[in-house]
PDB file of N, CA and C in Angstrom:
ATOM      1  N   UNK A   1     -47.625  62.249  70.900  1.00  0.00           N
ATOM      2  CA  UNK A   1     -48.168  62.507  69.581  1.00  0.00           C
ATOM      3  C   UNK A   1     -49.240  61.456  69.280  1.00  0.00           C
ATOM      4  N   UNK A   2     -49.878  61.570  68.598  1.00  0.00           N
ATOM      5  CA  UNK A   2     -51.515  61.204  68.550  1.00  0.00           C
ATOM      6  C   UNK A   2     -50.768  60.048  67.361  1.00  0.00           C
ATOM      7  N   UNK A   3     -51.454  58.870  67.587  1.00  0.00           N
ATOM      8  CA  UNK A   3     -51.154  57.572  65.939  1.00  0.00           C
ATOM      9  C   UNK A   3     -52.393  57.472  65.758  1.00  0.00           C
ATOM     10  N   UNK A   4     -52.726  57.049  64.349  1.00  0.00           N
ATOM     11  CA  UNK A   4     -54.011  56.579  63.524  1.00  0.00           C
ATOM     12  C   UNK A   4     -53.351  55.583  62.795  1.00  0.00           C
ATOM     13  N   UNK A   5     -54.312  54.537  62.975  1.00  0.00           N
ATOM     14  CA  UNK A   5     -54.137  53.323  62.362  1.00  0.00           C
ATOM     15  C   UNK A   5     -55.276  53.288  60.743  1.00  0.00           C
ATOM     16  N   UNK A   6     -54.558  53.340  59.419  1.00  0.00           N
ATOM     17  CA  UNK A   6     -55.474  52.797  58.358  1.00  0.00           C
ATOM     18  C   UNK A   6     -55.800  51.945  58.429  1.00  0.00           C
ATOM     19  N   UNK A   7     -57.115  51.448  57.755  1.00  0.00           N
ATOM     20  CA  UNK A   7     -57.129  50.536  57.703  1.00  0.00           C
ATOM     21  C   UNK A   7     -56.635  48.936  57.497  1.00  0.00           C
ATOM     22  N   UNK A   8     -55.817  49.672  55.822  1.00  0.00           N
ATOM     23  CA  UNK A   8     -54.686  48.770  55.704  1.00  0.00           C
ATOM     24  C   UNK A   8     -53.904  48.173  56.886  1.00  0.00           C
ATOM     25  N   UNK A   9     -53.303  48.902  57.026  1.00  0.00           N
ATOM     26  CA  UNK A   9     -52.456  48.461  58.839  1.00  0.00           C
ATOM     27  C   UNK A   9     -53.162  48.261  59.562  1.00  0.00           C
ATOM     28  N   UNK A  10     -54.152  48.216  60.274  1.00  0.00           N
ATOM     29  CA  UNK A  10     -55.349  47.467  60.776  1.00  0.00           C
ATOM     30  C   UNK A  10     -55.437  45.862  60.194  1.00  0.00           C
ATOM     31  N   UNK A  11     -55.509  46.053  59.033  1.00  0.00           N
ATOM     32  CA  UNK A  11     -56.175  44.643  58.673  1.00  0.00           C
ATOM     33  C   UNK A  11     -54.343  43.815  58.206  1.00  0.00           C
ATOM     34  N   UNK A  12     -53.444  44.380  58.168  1.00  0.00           N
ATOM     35  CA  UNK A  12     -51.997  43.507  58.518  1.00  0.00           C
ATOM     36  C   UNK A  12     -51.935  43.301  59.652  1.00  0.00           C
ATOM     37  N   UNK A  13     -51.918  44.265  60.771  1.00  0.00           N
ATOM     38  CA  UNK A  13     -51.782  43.454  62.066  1.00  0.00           C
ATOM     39  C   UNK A  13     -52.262  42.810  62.640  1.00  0.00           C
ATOM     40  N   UNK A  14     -53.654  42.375  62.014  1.00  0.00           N
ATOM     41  CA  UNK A  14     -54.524  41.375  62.665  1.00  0.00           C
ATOM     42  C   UNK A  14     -54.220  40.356  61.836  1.00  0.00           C
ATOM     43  N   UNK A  15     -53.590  39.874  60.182  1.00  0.00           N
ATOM     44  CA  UNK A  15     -53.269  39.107  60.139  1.00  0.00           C
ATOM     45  C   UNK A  15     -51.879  38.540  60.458  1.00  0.00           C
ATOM     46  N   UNK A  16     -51.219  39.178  60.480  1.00  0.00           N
ATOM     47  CA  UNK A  16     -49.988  39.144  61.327  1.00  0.00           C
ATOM     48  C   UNK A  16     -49.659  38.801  62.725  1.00  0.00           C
ATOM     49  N   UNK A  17     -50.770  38.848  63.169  1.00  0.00           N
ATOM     50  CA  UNK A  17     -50.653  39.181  64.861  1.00  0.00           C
ATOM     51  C   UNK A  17     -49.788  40.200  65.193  1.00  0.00           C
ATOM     52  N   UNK A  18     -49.829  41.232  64.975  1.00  0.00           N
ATOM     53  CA  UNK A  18     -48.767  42.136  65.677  1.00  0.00           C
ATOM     54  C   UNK A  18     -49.834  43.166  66.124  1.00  0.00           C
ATOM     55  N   UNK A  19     -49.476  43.596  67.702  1.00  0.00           N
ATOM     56  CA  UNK A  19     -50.366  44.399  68.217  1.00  0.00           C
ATOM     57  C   UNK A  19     -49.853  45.906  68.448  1.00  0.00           C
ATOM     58  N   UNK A  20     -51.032  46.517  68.602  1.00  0.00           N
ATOM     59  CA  UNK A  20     -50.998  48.287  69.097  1.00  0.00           C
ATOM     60  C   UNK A  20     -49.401  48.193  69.952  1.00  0.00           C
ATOM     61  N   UNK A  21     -49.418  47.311  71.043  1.00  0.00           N
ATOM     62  CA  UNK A  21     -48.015  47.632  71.819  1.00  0.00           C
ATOM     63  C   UNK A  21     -46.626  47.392  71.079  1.00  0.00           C
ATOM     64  N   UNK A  22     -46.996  46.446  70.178  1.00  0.00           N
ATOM     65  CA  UNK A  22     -45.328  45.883  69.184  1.00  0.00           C
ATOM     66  C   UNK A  22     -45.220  47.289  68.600  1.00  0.00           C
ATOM     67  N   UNK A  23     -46.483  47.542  67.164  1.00  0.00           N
ATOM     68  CA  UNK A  23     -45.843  49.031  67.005  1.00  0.00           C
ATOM     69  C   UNK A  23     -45.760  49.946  67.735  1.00  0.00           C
ATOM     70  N   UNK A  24     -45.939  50.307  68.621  1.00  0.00           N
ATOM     71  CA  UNK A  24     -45.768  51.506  69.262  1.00  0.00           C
ATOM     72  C   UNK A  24     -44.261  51.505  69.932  1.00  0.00           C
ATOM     73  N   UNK A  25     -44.054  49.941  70.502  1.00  0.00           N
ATOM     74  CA  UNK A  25     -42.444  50.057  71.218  1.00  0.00           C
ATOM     75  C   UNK A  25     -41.763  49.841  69.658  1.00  0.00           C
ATOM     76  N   UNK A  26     -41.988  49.354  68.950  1.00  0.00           N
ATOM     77  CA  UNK A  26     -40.855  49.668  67.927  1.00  0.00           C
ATOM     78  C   UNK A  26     -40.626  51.420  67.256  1.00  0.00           C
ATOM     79  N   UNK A  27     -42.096  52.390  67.256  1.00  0.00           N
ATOM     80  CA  UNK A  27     -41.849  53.250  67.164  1.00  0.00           C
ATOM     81  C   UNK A  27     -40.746  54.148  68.260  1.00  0.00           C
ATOM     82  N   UNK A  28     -40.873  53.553  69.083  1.00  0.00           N
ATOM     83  CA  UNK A  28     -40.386  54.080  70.323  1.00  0.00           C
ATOM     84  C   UNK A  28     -39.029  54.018  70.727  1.00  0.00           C
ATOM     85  N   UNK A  29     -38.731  52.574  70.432  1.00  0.00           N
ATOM     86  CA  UNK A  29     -36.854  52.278  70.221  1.00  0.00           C
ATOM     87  C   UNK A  29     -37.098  51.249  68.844  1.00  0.00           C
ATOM     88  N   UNK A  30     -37.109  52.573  67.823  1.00  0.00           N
ATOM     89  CA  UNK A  30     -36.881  51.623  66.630  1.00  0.00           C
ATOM     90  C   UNK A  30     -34.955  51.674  66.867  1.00  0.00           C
ATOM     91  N   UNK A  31     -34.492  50.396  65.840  1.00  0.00           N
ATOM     92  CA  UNK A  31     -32.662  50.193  65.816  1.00  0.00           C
ATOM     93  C   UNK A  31     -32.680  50.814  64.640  1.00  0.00           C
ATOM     94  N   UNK A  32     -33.524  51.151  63.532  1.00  0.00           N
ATOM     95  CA  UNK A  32     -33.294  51.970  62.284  1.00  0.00           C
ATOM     96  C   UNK A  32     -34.700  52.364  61.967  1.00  0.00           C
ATOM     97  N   UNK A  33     -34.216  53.949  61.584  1.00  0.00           N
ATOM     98  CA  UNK A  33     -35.438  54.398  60.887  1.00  0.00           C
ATOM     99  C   UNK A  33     -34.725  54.738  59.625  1.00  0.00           C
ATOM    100  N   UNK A  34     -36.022  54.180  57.963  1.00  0.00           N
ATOM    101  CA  UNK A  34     -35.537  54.440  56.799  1.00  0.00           C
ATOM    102  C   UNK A  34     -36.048  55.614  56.266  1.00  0.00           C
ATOM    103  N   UNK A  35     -35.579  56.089  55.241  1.00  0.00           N
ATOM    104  CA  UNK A  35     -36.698  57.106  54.062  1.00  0.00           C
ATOM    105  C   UNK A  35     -37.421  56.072  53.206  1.00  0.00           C
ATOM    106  N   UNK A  36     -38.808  56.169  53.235  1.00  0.00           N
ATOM    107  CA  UNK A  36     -39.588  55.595  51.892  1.00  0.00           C
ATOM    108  C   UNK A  36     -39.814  56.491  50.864  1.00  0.00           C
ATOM    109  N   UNK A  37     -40.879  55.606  50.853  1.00  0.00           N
ATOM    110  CA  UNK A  37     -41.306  56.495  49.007  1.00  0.00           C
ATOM    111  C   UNK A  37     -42.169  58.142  49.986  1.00  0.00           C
ATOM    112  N   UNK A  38     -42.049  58.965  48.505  1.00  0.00           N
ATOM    113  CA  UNK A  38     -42.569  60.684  49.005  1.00  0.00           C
ATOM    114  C   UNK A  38     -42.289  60.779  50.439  1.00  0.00           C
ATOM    115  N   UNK A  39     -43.094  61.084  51.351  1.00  0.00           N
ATOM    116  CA  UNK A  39     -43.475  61.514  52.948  1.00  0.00           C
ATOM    117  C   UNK A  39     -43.197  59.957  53.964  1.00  0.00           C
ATOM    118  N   UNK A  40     -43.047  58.858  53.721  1.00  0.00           N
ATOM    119  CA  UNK A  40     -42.957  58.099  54.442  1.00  0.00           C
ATOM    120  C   UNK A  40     -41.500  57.619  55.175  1.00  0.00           C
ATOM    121  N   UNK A  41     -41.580  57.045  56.025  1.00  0.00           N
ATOM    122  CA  UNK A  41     -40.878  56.356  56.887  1.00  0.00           C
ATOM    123  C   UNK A  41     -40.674  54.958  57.071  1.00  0.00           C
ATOM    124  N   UNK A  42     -39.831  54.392  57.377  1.00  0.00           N
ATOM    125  CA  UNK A  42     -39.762  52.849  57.973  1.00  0.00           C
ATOM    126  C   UNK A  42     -38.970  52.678  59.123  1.00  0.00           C
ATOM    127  N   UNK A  43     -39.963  52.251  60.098  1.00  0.00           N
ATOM    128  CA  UNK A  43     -39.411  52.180  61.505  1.00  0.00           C
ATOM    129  C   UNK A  43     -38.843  50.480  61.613  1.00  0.00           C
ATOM    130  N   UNK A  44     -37.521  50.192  61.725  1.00  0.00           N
ATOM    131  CA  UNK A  44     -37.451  48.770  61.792  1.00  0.00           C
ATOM    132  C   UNK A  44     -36.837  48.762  63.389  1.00  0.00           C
ATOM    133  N   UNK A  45     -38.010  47.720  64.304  1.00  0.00           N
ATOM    134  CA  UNK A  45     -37.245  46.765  65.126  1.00  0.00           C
ATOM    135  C   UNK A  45     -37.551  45.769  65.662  1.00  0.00           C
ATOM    136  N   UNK A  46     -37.526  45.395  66.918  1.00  0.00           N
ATOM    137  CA  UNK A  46     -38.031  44.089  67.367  1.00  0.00           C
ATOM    138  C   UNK A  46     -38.642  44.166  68.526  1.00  0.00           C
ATOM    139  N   UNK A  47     -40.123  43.321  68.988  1.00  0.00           N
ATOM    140  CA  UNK A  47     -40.780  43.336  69.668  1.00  0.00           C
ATOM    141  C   UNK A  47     -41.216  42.328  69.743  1.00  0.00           C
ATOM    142  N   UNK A  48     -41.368  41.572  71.136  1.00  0.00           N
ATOM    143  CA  UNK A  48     -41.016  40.489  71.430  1.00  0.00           C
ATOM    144  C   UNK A  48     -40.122  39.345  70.527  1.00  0.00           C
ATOM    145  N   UNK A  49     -39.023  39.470  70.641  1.00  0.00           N
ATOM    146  CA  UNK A  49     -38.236  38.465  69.634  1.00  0.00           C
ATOM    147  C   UNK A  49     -38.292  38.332  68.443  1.00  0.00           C
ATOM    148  N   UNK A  50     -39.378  39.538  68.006  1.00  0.00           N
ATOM    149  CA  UNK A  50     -40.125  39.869  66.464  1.00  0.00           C
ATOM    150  C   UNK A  50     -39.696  40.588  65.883  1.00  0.00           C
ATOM    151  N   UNK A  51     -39.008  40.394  64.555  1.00  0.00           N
ATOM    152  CA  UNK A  51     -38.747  41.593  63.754  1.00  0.00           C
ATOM    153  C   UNK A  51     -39.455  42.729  63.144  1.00  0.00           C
ATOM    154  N   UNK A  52     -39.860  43.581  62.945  1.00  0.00           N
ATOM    155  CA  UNK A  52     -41.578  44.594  62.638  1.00  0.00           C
ATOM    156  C   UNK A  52     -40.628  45.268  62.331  1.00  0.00           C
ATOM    157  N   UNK A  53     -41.309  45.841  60.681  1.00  0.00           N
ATOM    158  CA  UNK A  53     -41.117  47.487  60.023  1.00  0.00           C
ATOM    159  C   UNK A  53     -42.381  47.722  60.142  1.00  0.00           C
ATOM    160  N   UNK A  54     -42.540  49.073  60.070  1.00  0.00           N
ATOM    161  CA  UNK A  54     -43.573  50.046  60.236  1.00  0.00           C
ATOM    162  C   UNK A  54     -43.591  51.092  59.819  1.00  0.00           C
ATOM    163  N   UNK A  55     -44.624  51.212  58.177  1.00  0.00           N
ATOM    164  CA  UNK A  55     -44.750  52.354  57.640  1.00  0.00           C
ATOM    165  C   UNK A  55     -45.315  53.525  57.656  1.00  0.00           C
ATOM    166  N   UNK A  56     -45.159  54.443  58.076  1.00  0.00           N
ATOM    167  CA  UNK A  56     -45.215  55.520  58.794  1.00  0.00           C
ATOM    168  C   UNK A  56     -45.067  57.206  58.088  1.00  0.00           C
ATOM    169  N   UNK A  57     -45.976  57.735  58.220  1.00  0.00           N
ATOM    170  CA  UNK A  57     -46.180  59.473  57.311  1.00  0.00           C
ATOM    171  C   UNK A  57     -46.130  60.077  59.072  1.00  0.00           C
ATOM    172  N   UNK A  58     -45.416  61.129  58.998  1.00  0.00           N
ATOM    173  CA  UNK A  58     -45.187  61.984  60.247  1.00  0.00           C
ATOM    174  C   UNK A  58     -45.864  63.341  59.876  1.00  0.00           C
ATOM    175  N   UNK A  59     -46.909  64.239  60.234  1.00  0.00           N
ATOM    176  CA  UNK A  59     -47.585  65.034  60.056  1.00  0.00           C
ATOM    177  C   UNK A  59     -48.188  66.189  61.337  1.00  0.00           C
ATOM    178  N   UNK A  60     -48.954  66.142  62.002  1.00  0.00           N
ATOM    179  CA  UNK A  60     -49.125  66.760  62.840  1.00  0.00           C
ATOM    180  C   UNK A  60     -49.519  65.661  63.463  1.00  0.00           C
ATOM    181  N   UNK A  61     -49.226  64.597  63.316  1.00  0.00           N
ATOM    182  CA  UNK A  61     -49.172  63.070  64.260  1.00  0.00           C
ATOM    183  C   UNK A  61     -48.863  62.116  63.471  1.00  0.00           C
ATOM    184  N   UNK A  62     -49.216  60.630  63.670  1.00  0.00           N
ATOM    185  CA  UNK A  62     -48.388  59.674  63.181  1.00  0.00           C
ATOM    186  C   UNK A  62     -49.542  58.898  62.733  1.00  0.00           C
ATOM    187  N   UNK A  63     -49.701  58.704  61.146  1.00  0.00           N
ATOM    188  CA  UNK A  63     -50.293  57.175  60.522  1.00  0.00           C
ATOM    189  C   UNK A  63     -49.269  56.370  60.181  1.00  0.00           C
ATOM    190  N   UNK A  64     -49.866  55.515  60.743  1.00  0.00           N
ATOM    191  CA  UNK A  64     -49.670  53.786  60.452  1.00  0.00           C
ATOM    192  C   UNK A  64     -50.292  53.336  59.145  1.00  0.00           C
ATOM    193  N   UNK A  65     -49.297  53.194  57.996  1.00  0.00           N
ATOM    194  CA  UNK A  65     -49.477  52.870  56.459  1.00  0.00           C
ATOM    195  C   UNK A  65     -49.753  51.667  56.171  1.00  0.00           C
ATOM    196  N   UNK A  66     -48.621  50.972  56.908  1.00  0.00           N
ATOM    197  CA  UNK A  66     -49.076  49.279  56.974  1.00  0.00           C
ATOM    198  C   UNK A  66     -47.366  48.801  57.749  1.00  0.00           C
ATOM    199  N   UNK A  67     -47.650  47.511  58.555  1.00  0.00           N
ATOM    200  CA  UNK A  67     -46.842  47.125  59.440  1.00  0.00           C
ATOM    201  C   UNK A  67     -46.493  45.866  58.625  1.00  0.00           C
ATOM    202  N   UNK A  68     -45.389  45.461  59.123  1.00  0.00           N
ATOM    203  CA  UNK A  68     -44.668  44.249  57.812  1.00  0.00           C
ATOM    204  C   UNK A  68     -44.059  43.446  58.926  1.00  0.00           C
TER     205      UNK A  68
END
């Protein structure tokens, strides 16, 4: 399935340092996925020794809302 990164989440993971591969393996073996607000998601897990949520709308692919 195809991801798009907003900007928003763009400009957290660069201050964050968290890269394209952290979210994607946490999408991948998240340990919990939540319900957010309306259409969203929260993918919580860990990548490299890192804890990462990742907010997430599922549609006919996957945006990236903003990574925490």
């Amino acid at each position: 399935m195809r991801i798009v990164y907003s900007i928003h989440a763009s400009s957290r993971m660069k201050e964050r340092g968290i890269t394209i591969f952290d979210v994607e393996y946490v999408l991948e073996h998240p340990q919990e996925i939540r319900k957010g607000n309306e259409n969203r998601f929260i993918a919580i897990g860990k990548s490299n020794h890192r804890r990462i949520k990742v907010v997430f709308e599922r549609e006919n692919y996957i945006k990236i809302v903003t990574v925490i």
